[in-house]
N, C-alpha and C. Protein backbone atom coordinates (compact mmCIF):
# COMPACT_ATOMS: atom_id res chain seq x y z
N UNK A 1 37.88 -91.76 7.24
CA UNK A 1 37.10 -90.82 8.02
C UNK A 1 35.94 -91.55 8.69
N UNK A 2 35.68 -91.15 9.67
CA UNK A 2 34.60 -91.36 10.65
C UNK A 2 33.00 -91.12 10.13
N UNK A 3 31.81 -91.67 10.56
CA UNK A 3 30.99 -90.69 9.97
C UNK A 3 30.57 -89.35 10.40
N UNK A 4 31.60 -89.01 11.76
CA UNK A 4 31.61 -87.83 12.39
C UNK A 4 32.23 -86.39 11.66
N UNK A 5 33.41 -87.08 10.22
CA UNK A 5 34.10 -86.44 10.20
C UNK A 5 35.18 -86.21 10.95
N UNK A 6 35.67 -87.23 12.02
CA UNK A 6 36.61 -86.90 12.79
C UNK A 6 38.02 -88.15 11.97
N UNK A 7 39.04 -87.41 12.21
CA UNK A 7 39.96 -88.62 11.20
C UNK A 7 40.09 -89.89 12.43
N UNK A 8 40.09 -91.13 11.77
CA UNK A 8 40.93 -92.32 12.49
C UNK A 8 41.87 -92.24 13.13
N UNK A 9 42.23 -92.46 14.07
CA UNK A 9 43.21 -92.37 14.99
C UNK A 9 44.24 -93.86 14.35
N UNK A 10 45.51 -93.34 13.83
CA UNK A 10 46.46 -94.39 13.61
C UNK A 10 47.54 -94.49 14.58
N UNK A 11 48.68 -95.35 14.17
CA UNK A 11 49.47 -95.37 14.95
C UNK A 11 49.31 -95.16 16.61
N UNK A 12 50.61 -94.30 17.10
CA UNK A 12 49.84 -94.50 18.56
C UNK A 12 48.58 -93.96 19.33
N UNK A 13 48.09 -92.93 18.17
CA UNK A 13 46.93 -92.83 19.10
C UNK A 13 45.46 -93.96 19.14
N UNK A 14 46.24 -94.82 18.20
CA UNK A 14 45.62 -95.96 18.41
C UNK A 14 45.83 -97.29 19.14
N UNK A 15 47.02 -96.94 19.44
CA UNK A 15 47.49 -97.73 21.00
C UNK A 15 46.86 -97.57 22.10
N UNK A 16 47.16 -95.54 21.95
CA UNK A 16 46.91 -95.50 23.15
C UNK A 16 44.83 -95.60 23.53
N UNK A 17 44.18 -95.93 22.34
CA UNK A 17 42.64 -95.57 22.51
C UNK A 17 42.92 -97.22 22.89
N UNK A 18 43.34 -98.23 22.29
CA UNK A 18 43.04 -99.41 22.53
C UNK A 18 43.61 -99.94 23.69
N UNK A 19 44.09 -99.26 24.60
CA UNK A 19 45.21 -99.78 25.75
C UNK A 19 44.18 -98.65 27.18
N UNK A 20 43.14 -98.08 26.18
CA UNK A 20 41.92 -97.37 27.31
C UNK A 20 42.74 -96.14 28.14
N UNK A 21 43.35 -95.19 27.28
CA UNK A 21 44.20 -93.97 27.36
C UNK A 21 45.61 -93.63 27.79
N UNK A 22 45.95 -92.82 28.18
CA UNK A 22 46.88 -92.01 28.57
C UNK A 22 47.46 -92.55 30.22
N UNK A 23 47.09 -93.11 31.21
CA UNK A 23 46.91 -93.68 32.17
C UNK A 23 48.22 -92.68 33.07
N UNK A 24 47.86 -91.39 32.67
CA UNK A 24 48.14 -90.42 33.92
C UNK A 24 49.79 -90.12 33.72
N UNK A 25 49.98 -90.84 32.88
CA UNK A 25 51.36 -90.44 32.45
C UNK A 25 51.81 -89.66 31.47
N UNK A 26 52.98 -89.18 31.05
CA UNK A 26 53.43 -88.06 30.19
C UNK A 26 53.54 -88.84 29.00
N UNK A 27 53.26 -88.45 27.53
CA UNK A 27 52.83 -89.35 26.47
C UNK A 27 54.89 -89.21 26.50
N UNK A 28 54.88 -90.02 25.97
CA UNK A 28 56.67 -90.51 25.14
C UNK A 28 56.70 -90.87 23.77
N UNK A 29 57.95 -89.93 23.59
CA UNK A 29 58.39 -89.97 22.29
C UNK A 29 58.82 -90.77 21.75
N UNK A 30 59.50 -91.85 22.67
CA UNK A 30 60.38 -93.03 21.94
C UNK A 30 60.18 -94.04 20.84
N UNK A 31 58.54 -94.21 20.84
CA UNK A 31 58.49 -94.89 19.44
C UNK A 31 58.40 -94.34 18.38
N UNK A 32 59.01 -92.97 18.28
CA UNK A 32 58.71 -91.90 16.97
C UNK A 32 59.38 -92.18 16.44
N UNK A 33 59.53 -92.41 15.01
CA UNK A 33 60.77 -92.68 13.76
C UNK A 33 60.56 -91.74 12.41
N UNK A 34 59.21 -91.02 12.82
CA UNK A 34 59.05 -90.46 11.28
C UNK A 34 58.84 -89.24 11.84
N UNK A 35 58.35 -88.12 10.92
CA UNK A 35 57.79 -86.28 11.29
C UNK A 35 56.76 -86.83 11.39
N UNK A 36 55.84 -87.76 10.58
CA UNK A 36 54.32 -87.85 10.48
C UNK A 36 54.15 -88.56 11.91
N UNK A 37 55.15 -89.44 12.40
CA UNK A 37 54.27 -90.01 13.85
C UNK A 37 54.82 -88.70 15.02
N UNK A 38 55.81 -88.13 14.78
CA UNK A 38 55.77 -87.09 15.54
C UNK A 38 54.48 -85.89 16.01
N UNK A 39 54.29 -85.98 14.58
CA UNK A 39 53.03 -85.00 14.49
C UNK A 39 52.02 -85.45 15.20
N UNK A 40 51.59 -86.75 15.33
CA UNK A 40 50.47 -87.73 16.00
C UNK A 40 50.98 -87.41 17.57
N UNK A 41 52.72 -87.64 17.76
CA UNK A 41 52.87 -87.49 19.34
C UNK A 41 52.36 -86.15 19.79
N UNK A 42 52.43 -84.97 19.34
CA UNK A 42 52.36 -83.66 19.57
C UNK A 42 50.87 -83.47 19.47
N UNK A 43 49.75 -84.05 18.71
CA UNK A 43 48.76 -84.29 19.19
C UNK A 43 48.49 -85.18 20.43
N UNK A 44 48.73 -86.07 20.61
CA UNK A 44 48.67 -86.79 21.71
C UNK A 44 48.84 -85.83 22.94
N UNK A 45 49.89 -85.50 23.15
CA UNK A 45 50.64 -84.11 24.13
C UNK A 45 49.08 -83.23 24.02
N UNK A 46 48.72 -82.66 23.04
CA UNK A 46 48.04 -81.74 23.26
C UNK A 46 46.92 -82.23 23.76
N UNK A 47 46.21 -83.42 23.50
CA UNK A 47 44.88 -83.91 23.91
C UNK A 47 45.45 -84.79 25.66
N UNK A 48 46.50 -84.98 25.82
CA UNK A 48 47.47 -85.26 27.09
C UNK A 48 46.82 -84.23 28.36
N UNK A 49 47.02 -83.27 27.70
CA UNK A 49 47.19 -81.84 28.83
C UNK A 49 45.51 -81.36 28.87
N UNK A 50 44.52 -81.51 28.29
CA UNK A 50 43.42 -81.56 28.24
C UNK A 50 43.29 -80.44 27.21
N UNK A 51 43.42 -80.66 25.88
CA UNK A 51 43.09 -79.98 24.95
C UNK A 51 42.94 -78.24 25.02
N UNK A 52 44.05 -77.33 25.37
CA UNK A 52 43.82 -76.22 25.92
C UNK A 52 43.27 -75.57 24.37
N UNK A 53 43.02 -74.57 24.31
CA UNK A 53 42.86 -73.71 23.21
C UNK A 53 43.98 -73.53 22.36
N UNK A 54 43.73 -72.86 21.26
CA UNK A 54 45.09 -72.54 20.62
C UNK A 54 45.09 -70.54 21.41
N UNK A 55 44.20 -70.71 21.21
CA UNK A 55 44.26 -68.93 21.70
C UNK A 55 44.88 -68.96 23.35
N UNK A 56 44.72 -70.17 23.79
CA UNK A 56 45.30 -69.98 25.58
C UNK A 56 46.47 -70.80 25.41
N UNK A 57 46.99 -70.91 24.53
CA UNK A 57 48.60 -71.33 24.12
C UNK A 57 49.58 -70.55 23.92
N UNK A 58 48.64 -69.50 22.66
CA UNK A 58 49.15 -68.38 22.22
C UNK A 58 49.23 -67.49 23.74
N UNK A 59 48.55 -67.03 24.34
CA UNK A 59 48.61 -66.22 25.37
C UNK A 59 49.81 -66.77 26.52
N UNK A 60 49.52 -68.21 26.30
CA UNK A 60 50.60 -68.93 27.90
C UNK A 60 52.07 -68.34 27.15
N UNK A 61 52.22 -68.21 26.23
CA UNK A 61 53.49 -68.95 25.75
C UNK A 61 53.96 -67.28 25.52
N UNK A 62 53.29 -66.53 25.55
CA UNK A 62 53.50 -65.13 25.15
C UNK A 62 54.28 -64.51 26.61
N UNK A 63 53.07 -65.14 27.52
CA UNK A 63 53.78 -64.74 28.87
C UNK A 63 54.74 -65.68 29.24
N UNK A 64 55.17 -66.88 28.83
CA UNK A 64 56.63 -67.37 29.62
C UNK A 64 57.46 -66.58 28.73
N UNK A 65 57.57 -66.20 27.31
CA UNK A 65 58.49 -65.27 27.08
C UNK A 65 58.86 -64.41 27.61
N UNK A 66 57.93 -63.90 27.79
CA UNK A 66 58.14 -62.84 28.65
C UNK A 66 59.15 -62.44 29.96
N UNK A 67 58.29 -63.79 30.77
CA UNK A 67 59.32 -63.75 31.97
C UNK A 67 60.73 -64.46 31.45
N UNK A 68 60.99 -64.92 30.38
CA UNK A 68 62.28 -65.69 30.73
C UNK A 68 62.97 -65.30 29.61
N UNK A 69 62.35 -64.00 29.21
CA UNK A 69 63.61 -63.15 27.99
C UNK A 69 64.88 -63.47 28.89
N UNK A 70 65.35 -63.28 29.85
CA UNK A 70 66.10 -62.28 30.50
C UNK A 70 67.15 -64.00 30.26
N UNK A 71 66.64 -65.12 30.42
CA UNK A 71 67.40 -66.42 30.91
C UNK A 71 67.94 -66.68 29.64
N UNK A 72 69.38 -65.98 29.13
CA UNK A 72 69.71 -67.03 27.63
C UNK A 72 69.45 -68.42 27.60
N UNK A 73 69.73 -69.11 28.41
CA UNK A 73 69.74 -70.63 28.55
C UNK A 73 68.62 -71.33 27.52
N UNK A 74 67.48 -70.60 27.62
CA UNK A 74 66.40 -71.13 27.29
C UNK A 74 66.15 -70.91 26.05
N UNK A 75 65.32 -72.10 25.22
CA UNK A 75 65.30 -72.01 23.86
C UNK A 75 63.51 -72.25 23.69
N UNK A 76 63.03 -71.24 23.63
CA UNK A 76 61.36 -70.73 23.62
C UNK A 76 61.19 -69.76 22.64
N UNK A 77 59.90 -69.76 21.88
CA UNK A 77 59.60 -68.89 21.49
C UNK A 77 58.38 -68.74 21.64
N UNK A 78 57.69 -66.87 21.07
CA UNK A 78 56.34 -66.98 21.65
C UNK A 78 55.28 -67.78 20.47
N UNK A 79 54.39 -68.39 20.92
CA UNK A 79 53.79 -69.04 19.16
C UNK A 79 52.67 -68.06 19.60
N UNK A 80 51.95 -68.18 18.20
CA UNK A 80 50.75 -67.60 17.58
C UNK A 80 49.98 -68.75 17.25
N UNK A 81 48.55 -68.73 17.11
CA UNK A 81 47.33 -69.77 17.35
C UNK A 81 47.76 -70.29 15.93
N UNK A 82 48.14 -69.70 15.06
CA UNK A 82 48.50 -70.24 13.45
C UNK A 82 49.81 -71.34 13.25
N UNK A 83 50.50 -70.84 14.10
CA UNK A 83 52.13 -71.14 14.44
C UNK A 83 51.47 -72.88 14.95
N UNK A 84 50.87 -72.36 15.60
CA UNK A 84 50.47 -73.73 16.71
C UNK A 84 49.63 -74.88 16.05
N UNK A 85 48.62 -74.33 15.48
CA UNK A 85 47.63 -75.36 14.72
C UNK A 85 48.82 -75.78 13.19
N UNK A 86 49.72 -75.08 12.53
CA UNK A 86 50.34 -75.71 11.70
C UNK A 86 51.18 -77.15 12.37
N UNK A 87 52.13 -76.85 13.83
CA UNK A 87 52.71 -77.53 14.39
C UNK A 87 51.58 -79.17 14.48
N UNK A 88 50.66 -78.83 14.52
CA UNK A 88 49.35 -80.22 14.76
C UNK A 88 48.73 -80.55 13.52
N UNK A 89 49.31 -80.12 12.80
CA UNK A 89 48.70 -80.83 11.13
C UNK A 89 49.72 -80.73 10.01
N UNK A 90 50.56 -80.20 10.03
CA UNK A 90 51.46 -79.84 8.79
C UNK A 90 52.61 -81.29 8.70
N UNK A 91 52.66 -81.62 7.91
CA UNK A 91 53.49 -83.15 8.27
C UNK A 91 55.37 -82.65 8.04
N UNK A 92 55.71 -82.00 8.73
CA UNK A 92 56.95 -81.12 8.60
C UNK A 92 57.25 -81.09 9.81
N UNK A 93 58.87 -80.94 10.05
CA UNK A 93 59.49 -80.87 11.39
C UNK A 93 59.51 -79.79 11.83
N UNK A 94 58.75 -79.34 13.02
CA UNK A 94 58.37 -77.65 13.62
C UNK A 94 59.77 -77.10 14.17
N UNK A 95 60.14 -75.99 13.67
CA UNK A 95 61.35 -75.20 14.52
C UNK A 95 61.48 -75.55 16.22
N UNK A 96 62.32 -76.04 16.50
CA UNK A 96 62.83 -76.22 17.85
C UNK A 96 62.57 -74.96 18.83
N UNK A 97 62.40 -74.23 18.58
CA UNK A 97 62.21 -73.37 19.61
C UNK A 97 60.29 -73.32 19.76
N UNK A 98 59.80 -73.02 18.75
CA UNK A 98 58.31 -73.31 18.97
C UNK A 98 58.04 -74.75 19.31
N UNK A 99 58.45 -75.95 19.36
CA UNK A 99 58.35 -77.24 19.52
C UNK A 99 58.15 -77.48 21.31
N UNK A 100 59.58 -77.01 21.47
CA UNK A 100 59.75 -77.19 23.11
C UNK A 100 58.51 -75.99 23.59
N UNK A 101 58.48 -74.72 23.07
CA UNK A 101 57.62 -74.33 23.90
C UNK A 101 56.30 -74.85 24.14
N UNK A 102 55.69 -75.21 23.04
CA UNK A 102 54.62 -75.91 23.30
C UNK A 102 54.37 -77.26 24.22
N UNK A 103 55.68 -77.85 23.84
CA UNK A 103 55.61 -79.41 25.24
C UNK A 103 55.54 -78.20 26.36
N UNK A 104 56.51 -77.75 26.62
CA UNK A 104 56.12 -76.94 28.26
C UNK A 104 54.89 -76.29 28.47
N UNK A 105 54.40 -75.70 27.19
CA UNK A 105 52.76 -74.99 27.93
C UNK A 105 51.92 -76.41 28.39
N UNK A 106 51.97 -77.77 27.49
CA UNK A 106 51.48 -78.43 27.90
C UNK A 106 51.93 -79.60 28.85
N UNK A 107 53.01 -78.93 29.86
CA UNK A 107 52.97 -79.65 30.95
C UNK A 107 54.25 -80.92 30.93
N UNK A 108 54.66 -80.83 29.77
CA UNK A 108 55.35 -81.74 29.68
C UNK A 108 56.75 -81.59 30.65
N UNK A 109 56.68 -82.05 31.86
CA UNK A 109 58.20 -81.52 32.15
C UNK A 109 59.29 -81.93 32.36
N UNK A 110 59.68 -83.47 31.44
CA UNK A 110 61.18 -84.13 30.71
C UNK A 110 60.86 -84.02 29.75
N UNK A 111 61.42 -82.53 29.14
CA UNK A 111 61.24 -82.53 27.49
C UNK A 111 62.70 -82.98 26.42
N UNK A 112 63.84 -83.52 27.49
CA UNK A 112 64.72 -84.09 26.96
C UNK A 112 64.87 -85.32 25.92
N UNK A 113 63.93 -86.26 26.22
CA UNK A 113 64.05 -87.26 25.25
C UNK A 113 62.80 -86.55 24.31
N UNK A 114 62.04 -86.08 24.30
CA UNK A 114 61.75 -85.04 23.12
C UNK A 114 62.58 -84.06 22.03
N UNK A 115 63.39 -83.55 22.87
CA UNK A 115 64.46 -82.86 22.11
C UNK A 115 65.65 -83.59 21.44
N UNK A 116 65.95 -84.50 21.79
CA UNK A 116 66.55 -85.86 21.57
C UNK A 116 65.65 -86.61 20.20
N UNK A 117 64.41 -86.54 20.22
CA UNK A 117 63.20 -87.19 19.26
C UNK A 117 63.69 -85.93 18.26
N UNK A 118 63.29 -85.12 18.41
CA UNK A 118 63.31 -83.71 17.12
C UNK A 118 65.00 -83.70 16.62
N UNK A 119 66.03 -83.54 17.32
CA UNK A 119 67.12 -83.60 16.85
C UNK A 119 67.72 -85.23 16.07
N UNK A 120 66.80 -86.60 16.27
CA UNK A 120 67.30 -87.21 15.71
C UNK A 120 66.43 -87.26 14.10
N UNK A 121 64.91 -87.15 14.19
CA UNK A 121 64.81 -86.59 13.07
C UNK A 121 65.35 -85.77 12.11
N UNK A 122 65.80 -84.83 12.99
CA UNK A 122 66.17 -83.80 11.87
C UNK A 122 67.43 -84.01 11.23
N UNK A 123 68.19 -84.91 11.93
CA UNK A 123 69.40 -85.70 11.30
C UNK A 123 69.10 -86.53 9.79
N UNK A 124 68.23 -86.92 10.02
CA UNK A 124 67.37 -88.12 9.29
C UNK A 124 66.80 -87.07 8.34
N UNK A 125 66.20 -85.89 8.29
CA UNK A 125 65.68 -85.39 7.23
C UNK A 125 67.08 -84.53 6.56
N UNK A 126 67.97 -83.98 7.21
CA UNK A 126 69.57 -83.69 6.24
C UNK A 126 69.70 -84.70 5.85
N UNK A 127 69.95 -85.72 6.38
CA UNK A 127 70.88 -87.03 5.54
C UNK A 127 70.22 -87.17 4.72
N UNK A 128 68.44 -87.31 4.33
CA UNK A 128 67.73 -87.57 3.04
C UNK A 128 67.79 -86.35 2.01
N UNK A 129 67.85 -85.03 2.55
CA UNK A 129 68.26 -83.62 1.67
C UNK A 129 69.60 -84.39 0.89
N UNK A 130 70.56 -84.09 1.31
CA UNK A 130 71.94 -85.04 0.72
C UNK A 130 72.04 -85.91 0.25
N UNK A 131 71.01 -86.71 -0.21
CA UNK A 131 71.38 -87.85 -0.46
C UNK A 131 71.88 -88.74 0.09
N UNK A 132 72.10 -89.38 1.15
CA UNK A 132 73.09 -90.06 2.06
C UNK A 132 72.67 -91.27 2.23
């Protein structure tokens, strides 16, 4: 800990503080291998998009449901400010449907090799359930 109380920034968000930020680009998933650096990417994403609220997450995400009940295609759900702050601290793989919605409130818009990142984890956390 900081003497701010603020935690150390590991892994990449310590790349990205030592490489002097984000440099206007969409953060990437590709060096993710664990839930715990995932969790760091999905912070990153959120401090990416300029740190919106959790309460103006909850509200964005309430209204793209909204409009895009109607589109089966789409795999969204609405989050809640609780839903959301667990997704940024809980060291656990977040349900796919709250996952993607949140990259899209925050702008993210190739959330494919993201979904690609969450589905190969989650391979990786069955195969360790099983024993494998």
């Amino acid at each position: 800990m900081t003497p701010l109380g603020t935690v150390e920034p590991t892994g990449l968000f310590r790349a990205t503080r030592e490489s002097g930020g984000f440099s206007g680009q969409e953060p990437d998933p590709t060096p993710v291998s664990t839930v715990a650096e995932l969790i760091e990417a999905l912070n990153e994403v959120h401090v990416w998009a300029g740190t919106p609220s959790l309460r103006r997450i909850e509200h964005e995400s309430q209204r793209r449901y909204q409009y895009i009940q109607s589109a089966r295609d789409q795999v969204e759900a609405p989050l809640s400010r609780s839903s959301v702050s667990e997704m940024l601290r809980w060291p656990k793989l977040p349900p796919l449907d709250r996952y993607l919605t949140f990259l899209k409130i925050c702008k993210i818009r190739n959330v494919a090799p993201w979904r690609f990142t969450w589905q190969r984890l989650k391979m990786i956390e069955r195969q360790e359930r099983l024993g494998a």
